[in-house]
Protein backbone atom coordinates (compact mmCIF):
# COMPACT_ATOMS: atom_id res chain seq x y z
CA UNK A 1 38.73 -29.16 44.66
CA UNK A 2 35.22 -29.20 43.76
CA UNK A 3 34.26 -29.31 39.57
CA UNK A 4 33.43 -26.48 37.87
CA UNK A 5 30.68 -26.33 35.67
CA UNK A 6 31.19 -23.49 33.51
CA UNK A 7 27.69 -21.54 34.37
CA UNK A 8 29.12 -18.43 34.75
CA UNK A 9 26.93 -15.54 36.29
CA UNK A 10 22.74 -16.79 35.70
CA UNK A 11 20.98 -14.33 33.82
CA UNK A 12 18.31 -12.57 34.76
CA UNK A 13 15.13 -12.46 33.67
CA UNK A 14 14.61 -8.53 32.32
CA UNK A 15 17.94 -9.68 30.32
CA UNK A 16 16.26 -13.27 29.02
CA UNK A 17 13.32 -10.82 27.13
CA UNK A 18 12.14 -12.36 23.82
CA UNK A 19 10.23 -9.60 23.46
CA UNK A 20 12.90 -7.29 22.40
CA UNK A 21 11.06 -4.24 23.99
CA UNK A 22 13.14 -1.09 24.38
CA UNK A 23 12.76 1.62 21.95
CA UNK A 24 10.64 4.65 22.56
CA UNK A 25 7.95 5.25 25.29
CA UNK A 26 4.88 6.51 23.06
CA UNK A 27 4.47 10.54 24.29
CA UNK A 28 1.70 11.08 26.60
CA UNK A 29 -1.32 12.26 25.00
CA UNK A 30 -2.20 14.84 27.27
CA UNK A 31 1.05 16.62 26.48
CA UNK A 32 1.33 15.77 22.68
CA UNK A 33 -2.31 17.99 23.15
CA UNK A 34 -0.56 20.91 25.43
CA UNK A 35 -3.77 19.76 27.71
CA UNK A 36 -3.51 21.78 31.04
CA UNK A 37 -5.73 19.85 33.23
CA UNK A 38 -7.98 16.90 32.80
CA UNK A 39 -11.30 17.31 32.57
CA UNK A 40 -13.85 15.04 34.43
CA UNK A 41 -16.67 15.72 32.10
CA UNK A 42 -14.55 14.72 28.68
CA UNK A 43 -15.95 11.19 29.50
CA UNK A 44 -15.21 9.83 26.16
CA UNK A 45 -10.88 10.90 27.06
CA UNK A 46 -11.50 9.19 29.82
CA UNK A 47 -13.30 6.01 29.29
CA UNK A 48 -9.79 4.89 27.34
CA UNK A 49 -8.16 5.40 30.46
CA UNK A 50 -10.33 1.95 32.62
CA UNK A 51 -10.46 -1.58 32.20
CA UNK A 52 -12.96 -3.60 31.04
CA UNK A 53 -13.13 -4.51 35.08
CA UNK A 54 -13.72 -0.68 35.87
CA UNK A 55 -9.94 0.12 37.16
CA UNK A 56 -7.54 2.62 36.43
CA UNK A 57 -5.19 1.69 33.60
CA UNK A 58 -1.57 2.28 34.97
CA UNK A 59 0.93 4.78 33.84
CA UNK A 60 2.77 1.74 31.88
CA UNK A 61 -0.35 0.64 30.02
CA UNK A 62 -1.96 4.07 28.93
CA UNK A 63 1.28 5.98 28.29
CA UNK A 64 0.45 9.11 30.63
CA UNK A 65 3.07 10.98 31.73
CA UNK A 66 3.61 11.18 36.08
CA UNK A 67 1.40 14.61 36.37
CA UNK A 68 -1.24 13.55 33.82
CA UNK A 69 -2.08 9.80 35.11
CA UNK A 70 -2.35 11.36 38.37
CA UNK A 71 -4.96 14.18 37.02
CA UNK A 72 -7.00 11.15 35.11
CA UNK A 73 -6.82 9.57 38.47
CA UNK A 74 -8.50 11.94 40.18
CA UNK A 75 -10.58 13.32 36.99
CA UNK A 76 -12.12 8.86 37.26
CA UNK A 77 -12.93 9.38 40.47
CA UNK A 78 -14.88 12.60 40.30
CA UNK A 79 -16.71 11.15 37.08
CA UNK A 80 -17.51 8.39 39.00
CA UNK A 81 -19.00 10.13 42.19
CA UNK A 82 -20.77 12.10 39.74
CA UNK A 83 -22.60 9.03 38.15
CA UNK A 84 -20.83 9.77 34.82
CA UNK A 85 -18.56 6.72 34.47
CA UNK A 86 -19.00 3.52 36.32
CA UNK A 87 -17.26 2.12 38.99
CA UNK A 88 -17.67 -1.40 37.66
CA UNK A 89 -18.87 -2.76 34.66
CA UNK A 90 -22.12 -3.03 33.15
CA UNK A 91 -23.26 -6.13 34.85
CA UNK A 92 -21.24 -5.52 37.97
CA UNK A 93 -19.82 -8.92 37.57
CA UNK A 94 -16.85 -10.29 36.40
CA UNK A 95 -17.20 -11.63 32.57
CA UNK A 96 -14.45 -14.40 33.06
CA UNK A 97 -15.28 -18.29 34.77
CA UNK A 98 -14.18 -17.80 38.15
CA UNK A 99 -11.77 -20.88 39.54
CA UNK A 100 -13.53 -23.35 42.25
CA UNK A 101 -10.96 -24.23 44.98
């Protein structure tokens, strides 16, 4: 008979969290607001919602519900065809050292 060594089932990572996390989700702001629909031309609402980089912040990171993240979404992308955000940052390069392989 082989030895047992009294591991037991591993544990997984999500359950190893130092973090603590849980708790609340933070409401979407859109719907805290009773906002309808997005607007493209609120650039100000919407520069909170891109990265430093120029992307999309996801659903996790700016706390948007499903039906408003997808009307930012598509509210960034009409401000950007419309030259009223950017689609990359100021100096259309990246501000971090890049890695030399």
């Amino acid at each position: 008979m082989a030895k047992s060594r009294g591991r037991g089932k591993p544990t997984r990572r999500r359950d190893r969290r130092a973090g603590g996390g849980g708790g609340r989700r933070k409401p979407c702001q859109f719907c805290r607001d009773k906002v309808e629909q997005v607007d493209y031309k609120d650039v100000a609402t919407l520069r909170k919602f891109i990265s430093e980089k120029g992307k999309i912040r996801s659903r996790r990171i700016s706390g948007s519900c499903r039906r408003h993240q997808v009307q930012v979404a598509r509210a960034v992308k009409r401000a950007r065809e419309l030259a009223l955000l950017p689609y990359v940052n100021e100096g259309g390069r990246d501000d971090s050292p890049r890695r030399e392989r």
